[in-house]
C-alpha atoms as a PDB file:
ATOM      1  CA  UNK A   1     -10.910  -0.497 -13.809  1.00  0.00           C
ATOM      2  CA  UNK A   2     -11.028  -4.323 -13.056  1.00  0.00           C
ATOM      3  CA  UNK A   3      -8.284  -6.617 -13.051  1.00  0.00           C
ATOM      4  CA  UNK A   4      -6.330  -9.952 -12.495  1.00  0.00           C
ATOM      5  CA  UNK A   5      -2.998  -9.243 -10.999  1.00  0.00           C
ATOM      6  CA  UNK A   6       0.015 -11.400  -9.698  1.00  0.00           C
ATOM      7  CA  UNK A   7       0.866 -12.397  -6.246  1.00  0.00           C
ATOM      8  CA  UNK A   8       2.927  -9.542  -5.281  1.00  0.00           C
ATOM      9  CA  UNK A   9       5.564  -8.785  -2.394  1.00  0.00           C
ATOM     10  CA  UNK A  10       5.580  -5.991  -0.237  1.00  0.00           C
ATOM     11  CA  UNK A  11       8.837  -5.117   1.630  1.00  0.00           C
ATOM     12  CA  UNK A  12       8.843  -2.381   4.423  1.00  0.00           C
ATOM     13  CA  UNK A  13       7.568  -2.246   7.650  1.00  0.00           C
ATOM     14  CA  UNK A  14       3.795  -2.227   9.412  1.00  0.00           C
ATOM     15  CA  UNK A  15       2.680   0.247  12.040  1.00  0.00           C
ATOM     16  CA  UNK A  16      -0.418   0.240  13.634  1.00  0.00           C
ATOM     17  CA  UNK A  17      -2.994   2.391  13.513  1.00  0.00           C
ATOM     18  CA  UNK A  18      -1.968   3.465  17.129  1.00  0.00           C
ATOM     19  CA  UNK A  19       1.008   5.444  15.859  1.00  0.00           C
ATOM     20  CA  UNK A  20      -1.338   7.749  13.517  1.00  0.00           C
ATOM     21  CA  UNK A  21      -0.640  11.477  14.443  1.00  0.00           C
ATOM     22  CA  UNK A  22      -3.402  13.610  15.126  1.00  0.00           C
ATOM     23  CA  UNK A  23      -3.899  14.320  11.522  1.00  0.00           C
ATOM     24  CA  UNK A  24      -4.775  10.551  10.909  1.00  0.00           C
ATOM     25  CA  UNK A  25      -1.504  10.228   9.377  1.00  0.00           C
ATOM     26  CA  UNK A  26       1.728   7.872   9.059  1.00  0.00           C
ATOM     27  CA  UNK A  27       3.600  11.081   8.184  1.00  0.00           C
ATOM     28  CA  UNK A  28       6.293  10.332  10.616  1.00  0.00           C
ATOM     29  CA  UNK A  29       6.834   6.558  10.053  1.00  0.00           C
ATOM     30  CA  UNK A  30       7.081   7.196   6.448  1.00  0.00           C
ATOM     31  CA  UNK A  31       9.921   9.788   7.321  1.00  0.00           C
ATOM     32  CA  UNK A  32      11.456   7.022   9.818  1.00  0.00           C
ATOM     33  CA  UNK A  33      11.192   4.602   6.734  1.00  0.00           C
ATOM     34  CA  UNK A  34      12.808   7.304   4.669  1.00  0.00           C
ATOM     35  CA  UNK A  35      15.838   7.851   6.894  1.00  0.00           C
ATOM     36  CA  UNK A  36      16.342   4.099   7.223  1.00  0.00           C
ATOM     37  CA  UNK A  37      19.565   3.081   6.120  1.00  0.00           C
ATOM     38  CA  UNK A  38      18.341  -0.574   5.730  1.00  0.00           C
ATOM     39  CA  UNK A  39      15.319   0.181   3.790  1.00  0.00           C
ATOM     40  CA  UNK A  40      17.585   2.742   1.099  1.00  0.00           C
ATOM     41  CA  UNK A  41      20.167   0.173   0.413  1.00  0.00           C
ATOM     42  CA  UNK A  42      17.391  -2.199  -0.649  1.00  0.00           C
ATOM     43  CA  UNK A  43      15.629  -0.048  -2.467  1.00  0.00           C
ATOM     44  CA  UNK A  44      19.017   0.854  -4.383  1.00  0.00           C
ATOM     45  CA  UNK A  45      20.221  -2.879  -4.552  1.00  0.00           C
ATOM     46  CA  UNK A  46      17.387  -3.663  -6.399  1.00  0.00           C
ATOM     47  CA  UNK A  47      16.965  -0.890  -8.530  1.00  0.00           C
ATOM     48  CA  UNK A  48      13.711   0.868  -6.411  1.00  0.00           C
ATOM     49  CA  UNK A  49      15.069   3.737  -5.662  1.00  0.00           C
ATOM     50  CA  UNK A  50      11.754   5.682  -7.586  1.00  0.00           C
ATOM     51  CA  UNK A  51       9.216   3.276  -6.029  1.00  0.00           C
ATOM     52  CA  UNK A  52       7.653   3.707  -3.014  1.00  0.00           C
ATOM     53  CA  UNK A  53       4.064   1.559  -1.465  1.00  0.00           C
ATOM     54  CA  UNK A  54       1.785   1.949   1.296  1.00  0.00           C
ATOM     55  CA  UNK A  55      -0.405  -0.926   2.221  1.00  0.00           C
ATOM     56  CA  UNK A  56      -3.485  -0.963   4.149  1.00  0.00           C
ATOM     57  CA  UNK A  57      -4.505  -4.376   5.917  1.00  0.00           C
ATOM     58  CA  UNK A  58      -7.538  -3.850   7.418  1.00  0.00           C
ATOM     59  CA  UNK A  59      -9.085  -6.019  10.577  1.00  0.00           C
ATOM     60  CA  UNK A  60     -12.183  -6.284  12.205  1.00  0.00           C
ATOM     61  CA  UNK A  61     -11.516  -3.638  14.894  1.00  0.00           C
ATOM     62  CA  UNK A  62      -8.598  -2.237  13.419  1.00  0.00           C
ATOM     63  CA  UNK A  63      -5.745  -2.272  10.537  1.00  0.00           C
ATOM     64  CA  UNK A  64      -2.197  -2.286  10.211  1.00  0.00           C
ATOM     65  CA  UNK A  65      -0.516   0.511   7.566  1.00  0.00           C
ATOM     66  CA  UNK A  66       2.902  -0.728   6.429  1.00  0.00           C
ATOM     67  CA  UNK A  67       4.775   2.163   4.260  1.00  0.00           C
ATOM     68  CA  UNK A  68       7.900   0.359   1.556  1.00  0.00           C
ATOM     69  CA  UNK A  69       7.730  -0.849  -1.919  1.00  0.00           C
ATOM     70  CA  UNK A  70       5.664  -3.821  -3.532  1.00  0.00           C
ATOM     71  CA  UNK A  71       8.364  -5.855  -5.294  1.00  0.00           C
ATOM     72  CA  UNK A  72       9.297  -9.033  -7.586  1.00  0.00           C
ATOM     73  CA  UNK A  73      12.635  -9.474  -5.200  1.00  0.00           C
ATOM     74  CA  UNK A  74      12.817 -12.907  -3.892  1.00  0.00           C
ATOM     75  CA  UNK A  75      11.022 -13.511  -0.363  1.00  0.00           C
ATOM     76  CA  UNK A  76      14.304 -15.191   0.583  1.00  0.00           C
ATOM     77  CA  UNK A  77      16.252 -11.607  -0.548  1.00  0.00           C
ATOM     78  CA  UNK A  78      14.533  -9.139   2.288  1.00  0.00           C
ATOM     79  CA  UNK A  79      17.233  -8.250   4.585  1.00  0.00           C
ATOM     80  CA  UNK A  80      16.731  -8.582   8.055  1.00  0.00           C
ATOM     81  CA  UNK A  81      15.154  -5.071   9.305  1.00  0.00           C
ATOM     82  CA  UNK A  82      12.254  -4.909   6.487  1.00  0.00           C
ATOM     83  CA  UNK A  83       9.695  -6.901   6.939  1.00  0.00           C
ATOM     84  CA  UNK A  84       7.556  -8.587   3.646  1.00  0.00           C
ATOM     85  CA  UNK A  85       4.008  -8.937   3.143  1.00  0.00           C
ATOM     86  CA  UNK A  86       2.661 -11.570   0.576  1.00  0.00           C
ATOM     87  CA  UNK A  87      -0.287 -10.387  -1.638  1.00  0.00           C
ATOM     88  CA  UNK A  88      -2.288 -12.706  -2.984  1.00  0.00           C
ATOM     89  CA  UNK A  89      -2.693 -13.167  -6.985  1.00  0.00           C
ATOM     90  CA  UNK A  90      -6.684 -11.542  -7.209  1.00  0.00           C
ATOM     91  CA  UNK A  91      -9.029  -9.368  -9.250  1.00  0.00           C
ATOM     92  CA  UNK A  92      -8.458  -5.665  -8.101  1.00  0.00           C
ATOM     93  CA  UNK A  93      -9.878  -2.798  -8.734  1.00  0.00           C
ATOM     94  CA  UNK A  94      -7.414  -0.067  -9.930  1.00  0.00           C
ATOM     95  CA  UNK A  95      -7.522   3.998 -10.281  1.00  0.00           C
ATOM     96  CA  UNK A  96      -4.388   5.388 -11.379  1.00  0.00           C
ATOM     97  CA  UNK A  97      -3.596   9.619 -10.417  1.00  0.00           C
ATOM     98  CA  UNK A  98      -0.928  11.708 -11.895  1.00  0.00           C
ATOM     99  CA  UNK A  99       1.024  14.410 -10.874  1.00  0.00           C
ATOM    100  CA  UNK A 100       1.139  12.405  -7.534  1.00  0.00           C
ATOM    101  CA  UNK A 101       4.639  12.302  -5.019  1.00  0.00           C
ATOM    102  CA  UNK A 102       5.512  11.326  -1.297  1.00  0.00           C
ATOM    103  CA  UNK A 103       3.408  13.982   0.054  1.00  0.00           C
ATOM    104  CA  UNK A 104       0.146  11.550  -0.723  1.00  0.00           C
ATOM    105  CA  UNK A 105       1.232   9.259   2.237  1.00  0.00           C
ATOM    106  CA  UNK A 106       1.402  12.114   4.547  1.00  0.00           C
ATOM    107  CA  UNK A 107      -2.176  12.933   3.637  1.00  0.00           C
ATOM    108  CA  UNK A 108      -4.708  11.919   6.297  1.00  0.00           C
ATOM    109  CA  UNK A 109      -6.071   8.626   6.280  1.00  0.00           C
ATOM    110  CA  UNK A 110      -9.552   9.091   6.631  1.00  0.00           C
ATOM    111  CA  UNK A 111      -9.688  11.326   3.686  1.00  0.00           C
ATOM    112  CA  UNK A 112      -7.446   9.606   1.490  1.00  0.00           C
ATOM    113  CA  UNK A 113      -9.660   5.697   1.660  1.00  0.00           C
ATOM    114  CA  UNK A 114     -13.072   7.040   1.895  1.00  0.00           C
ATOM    115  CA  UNK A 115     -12.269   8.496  -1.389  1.00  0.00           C
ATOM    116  CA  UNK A 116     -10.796   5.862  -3.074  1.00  0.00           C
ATOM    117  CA  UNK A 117     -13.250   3.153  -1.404  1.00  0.00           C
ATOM    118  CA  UNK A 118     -15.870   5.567  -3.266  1.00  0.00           C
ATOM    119  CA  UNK A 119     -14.419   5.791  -6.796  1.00  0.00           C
ATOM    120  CA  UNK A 120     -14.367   1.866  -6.341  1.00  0.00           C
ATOM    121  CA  UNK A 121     -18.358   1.669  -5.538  1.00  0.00           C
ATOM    122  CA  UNK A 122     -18.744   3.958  -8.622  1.00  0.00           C
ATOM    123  CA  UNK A 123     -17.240   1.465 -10.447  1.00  0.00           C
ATOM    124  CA  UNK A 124     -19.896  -1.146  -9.472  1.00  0.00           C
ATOM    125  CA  UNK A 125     -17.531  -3.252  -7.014  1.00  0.00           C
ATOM    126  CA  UNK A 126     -19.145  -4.041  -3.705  1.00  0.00           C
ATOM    127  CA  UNK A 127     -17.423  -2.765  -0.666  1.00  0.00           C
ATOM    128  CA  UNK A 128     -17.743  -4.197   2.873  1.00  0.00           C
ATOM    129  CA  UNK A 129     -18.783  -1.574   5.491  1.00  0.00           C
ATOM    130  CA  UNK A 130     -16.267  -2.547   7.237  1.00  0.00           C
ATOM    131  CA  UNK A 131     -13.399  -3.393   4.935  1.00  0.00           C
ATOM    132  CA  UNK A 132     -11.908  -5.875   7.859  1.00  0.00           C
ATOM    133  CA  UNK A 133     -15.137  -8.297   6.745  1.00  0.00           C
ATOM    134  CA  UNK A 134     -13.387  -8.881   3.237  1.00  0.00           C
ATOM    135  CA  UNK A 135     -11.625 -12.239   2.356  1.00  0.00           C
ATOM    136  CA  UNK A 136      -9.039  -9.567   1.117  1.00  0.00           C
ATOM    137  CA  UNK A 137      -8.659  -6.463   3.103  1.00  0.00           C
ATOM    138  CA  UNK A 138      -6.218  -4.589   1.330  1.00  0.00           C
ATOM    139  CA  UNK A 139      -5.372  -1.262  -0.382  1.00  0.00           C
ATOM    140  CA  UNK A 140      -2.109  -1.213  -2.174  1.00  0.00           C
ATOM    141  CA  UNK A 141      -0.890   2.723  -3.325  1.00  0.00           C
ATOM    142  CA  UNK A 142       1.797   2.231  -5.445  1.00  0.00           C
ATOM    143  CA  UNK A 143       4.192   5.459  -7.030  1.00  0.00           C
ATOM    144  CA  UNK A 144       6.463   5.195  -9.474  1.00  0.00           C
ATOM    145  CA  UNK A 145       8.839   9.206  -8.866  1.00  0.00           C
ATOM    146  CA  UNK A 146       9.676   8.873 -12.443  1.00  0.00           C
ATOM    147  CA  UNK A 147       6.234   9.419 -14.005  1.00  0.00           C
ATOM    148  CA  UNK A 148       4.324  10.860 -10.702  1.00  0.00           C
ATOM    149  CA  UNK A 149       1.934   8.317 -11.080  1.00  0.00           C
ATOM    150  CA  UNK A 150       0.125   7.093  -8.330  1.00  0.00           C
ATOM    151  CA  UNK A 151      -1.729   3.661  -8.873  1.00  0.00           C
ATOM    152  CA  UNK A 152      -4.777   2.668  -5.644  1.00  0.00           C
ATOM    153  CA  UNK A 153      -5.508  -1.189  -6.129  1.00  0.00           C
ATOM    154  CA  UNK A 154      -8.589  -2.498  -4.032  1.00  0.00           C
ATOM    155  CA  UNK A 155      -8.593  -5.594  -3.998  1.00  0.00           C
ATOM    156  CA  UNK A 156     -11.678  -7.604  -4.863  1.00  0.00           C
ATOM    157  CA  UNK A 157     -10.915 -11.196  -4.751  1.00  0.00           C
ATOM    158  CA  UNK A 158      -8.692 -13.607  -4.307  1.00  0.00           C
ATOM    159  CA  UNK A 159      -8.242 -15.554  -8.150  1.00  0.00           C
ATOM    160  CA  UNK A 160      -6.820 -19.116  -8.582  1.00  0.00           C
END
């Protein structure tokens, strides 16, 4: 389903797509994020305790994962340790899963986006071959614990 979003903040940390295990997964950066003492008292100063993000920034040759939480907290408010990520305001494309938890960012990469990338070409949006090409390489997967919702938002373009 298409559409217009906010500019959006994500707080956490990138990896690079060097540090994916041989299952094509973050699975044990998530788990460093998780045991990061930084990271939990930000999510629990601001009242994110049952939110967690991954975001996918793809490049040309390569992309950067960064596992944390997409937030309306003040850039100025990330404490030093977390880094933040600015997201545009843009026209996304979003598919929204239940019965979803952590587990889905230990799942293997190139199962996970190929999927997701194809939903979004079923729903008539057209997808760079290389998603690096776009003016706006990202995937955002958003879960909220409380409802085991899991919300994937392509996004499309950039909107003014």
């Amino acid at each position: 389903m298409k559409k217009n979003i906010d500019k959006k903040l994500f707080v956490g940390r990138p990896f690079p797509d060097s540090l994916m295990n041989a299952q094509k997964s973050f699975m044990e950066s998530n788990q460093q994020m998780e045991n990061d003492e930084v990271f939990q008292k930000f999510l629990a100063d601001n009242n994110l305790e049952n939110k967690r993000s991954a975001l996918i920034v793809s490049g040309p040759d390569s992309f950067m994962y960064w596992y944390g939480v997409v937030t309306d907290v003040e850039a100025d408010k990330v404490p030093t340790g977390l880094m933040k990520f600015e997201l545009p305001k843009a026209e996304i494309d979003e598919e929204v899963e239940e019965n979803q938890n952590l587990v889905y960012f230990n799942l293997p990469l190139n199962s996970t986006v190929p999927n997701f990338v194809k939903k979004v070409v079923a729903n008539g949006v057209k997808v760079y071959e290389n998603l690096g090409d776009s003016d706006t390489p990202y995937i955002v997967w958003d879960l909220d614990l409380d409802t085991k919702k899991l919300t994937q938002a392509f996004y499309v373009k950039v909107s003014e």
